[in-house]
Protein backbone atom coordinates (compact mmCIF):
# COMPACT_ATOMS: atom_id res chain seq x y z
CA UNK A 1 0.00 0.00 0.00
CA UNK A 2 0.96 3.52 -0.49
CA UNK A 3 0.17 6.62 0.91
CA UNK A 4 0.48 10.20 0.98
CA UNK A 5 -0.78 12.85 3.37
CA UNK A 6 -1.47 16.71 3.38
CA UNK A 7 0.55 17.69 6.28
CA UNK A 8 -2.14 19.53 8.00
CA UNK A 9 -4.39 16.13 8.08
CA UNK A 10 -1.68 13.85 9.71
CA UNK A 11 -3.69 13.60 12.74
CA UNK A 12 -5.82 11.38 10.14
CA UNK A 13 -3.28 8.69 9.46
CA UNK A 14 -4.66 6.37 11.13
CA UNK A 15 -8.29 6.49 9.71
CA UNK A 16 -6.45 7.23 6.11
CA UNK A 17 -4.72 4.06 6.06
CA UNK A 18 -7.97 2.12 7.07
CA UNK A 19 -9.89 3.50 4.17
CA UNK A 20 -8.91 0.10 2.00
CA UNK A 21 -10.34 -2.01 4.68
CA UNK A 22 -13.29 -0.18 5.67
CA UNK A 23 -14.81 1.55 2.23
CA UNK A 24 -17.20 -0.88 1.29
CA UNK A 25 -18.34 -1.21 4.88
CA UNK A 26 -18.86 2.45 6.38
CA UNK A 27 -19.55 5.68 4.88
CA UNK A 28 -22.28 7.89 3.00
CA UNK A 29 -22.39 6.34 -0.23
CA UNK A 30 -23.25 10.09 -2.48
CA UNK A 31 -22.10 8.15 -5.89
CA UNK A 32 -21.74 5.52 -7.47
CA UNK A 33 -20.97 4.86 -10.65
CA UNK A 34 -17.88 3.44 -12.57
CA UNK A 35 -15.97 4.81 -9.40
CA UNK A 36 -17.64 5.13 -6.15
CA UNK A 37 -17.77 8.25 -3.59
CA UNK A 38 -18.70 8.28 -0.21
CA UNK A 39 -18.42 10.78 2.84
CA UNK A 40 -17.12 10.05 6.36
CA UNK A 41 -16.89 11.98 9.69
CA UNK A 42 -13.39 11.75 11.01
CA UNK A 43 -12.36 13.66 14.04
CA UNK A 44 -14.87 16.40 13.43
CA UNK A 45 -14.05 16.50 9.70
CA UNK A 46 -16.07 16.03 6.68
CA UNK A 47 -13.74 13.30 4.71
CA UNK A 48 -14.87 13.16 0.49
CA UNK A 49 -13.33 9.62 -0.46
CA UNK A 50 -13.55 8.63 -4.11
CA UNK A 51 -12.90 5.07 -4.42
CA UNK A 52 -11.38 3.97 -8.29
CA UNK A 53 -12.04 0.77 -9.88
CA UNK A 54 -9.07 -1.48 -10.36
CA UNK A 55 -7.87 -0.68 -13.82
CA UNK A 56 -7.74 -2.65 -16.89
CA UNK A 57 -4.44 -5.20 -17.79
CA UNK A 58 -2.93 -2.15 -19.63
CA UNK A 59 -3.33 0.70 -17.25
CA UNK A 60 -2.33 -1.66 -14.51
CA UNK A 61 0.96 -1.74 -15.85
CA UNK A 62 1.27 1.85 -16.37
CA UNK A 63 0.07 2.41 -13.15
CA UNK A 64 2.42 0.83 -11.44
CA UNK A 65 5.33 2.06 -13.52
CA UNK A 66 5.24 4.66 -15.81
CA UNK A 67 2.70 6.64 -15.03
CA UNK A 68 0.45 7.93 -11.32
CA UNK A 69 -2.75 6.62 -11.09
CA UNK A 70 -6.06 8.99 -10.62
CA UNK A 71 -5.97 9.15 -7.03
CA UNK A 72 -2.16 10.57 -6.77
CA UNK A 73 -3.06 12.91 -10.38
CA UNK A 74 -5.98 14.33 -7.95
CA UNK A 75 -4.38 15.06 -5.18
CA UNK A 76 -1.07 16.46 -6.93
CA UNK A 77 -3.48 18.09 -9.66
CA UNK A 78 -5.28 19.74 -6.62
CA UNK A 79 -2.38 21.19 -4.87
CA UNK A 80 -1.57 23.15 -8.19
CA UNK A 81 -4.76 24.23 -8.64
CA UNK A 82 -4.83 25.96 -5.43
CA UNK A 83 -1.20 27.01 -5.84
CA UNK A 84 -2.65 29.11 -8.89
CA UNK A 85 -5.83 30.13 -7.16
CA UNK A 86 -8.09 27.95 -8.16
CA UNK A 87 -10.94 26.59 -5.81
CA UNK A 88 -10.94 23.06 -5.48
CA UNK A 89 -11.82 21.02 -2.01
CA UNK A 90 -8.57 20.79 0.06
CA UNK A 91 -6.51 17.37 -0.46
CA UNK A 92 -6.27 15.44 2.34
CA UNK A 93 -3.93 12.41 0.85
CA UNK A 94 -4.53 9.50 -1.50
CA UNK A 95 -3.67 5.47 -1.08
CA UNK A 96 -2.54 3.21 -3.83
CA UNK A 97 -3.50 -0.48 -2.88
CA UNK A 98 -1.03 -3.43 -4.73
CA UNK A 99 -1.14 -6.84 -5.11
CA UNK A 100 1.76 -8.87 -6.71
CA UNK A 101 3.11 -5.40 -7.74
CA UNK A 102 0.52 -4.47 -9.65
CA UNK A 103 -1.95 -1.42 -8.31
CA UNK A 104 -5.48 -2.22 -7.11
CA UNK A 105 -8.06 -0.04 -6.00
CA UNK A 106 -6.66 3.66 -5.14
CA UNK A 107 -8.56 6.55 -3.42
CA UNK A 108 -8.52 10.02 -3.42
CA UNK A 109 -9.59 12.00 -0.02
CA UNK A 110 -10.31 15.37 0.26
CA UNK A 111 -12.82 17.66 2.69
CA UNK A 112 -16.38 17.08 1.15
CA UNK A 113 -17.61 20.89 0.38
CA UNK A 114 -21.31 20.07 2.04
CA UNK A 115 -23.16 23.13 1.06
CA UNK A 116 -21.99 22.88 -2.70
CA UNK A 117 -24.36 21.75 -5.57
CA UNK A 118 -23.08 20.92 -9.48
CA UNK A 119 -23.66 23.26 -11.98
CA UNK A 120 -26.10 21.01 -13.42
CA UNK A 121 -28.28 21.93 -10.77
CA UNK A 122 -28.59 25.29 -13.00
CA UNK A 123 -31.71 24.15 -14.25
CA UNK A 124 -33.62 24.19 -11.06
CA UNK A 125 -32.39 27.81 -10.27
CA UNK A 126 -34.72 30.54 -10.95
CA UNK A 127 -35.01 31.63 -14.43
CA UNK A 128 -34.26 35.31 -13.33
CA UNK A 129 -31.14 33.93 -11.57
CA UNK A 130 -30.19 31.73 -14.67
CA UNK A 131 -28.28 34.76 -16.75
CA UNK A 132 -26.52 35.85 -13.35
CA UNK A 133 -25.16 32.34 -12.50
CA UNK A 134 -23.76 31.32 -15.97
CA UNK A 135 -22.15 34.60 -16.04
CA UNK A 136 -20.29 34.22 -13.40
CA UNK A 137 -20.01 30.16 -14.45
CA UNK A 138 -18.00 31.96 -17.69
CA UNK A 139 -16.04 34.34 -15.44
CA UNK A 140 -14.83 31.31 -13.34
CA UNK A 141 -14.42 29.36 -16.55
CA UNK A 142 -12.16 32.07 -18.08
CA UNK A 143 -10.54 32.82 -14.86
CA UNK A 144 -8.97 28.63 -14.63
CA UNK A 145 -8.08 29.16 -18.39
CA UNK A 146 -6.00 32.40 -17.56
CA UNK A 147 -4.06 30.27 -14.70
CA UNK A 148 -2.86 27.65 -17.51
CA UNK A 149 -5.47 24.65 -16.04
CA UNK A 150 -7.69 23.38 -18.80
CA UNK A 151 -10.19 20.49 -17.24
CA UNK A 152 -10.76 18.26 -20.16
CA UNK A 153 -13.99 16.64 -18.78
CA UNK A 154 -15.33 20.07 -17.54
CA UNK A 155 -18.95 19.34 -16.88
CA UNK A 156 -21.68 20.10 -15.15
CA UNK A 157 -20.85 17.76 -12.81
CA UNK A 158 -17.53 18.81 -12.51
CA UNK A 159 -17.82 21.90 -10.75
CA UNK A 160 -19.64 22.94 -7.79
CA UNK A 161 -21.67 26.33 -6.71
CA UNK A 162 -23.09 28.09 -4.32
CA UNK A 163 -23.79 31.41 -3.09
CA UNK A 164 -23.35 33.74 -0.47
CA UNK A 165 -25.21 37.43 0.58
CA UNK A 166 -21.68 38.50 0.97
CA UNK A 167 -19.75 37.06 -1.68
CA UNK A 168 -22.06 35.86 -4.42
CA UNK A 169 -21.70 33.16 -6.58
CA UNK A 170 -18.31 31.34 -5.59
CA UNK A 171 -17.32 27.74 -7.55
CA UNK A 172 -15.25 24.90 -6.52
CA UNK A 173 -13.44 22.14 -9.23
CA UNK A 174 -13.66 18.74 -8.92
CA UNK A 175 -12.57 15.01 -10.62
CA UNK A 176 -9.13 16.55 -11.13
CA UNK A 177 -7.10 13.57 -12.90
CA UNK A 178 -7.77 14.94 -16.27
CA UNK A 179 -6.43 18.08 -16.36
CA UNK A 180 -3.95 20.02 -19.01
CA UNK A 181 -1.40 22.61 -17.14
CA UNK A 182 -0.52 25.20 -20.37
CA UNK A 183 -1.43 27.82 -22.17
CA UNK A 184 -5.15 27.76 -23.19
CA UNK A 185 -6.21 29.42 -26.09
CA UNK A 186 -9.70 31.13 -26.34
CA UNK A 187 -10.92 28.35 -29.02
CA UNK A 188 -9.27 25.58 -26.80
CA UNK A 189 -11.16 27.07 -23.88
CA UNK A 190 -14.67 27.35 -26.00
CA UNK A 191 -14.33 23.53 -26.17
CA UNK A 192 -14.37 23.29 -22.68
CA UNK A 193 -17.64 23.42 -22.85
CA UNK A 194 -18.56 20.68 -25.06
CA UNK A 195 -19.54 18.40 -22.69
CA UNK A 196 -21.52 20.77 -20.31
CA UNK A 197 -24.72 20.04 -21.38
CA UNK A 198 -26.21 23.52 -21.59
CA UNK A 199 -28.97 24.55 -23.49
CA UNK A 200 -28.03 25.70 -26.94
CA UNK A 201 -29.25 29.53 -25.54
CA UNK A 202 -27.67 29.17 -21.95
CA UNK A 203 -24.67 28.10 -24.33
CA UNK A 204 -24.56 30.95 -26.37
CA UNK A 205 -24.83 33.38 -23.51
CA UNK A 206 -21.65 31.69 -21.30
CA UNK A 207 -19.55 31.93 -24.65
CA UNK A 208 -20.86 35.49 -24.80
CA UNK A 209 -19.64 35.96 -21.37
CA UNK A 210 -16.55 34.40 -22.07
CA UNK A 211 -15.64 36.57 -24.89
């Protein structure tokens, strides 16, 4: 097994390298999918464990020598994202299971942002609020883009809202192993968001925004 821990959360070692053991058993299962997240309460914090499927022959290989798996991509991914700014929930570590030398199951943990929804809650905001929040859904878009992170599976899904009297709308960027660090050019970063989803109107108003 292999591990690595955010400083600041080594008080959590011992529940960290438990997490193979105990995933399947314990926890708030919130997805569940190809991969699997859940949420756990650890020593009065909110712990967001995603949970990746053993990969295929090939990628088990790579894996394990060429290459870090999607639990150690998140977690460094995440620790550059915040170096340039960007929101994302704070890394807490990751764990790389093995057997025979090849890589197993691996997790990535990180504090689970409770009073965050997806963006593709956007369609059950009011419609007089719909223009204000994809606005600022295009001035958090361009604002990654600007820092040299382009998210190449940057949907709804993928990023996280909410908003504040004080503050407004604020975002948050998740699922962080498929990321490009680089330049991004404005027609790279219009094809960001191919895969949000949007309505072909709330579409042409966030590339308005953009622009």
């Amino acid at each position: 097994m292999k591990i690595n821990i955010y400083p600041k959360y080594s008080f959590l070692e011992s529940f960290i390298r438990s997490v193979p053991d105990i995933f399947q058993k314990e926890g708030e299962s919130i997805y569940k999918g190809r991969n699997e997240v859940k949420v756990f309460e650890v020593e009065g914090v909110r712990v967001n464990i995603k949970s990746f499927r053993i990969p295929h022959l090939i990628n088990r290989v790579v894996y394990s020598s060429v290459r870090k798996s999607k639990a150690a991509r998140s977690y460094v991914y995440a620790l550059r994202c915040l170096e340039s700014g960007v929101p994302t929930p704070e890394p807490i570590a990751y764990v790389e299971t093995y057997r025979y030398g090849w890589i197993g199951h691996s997790y990535y943990l990180s504090i689970h942002e409770a009073d965050m929804r997806p963006m593709k809650y956007v369609y059950a905001v009011a419609d007089e609020e719909t223009k204000t929040l994809l606005e600022a859904y295009a001035r958090f878009t361009a604002f990654i883009h600007k820092q040299g992170i382009y998210h190449r599976d940057y949907s709804l899904g993928n990023v996280l809202f909410d908003k504040t009297p004080e503050e407004g709308y604020r975002f948050s960027m998740i699922d962080l192993n498929r990321i490009d660090f680089g330049p991004v050019s404005p027609e790279k970063g219009c094809h960001a968001f191919e895969r949000s989803n949007l309505h072909d109107d709330q579409l042409d108003w966030v590339v308005c925004c953009c622009g």
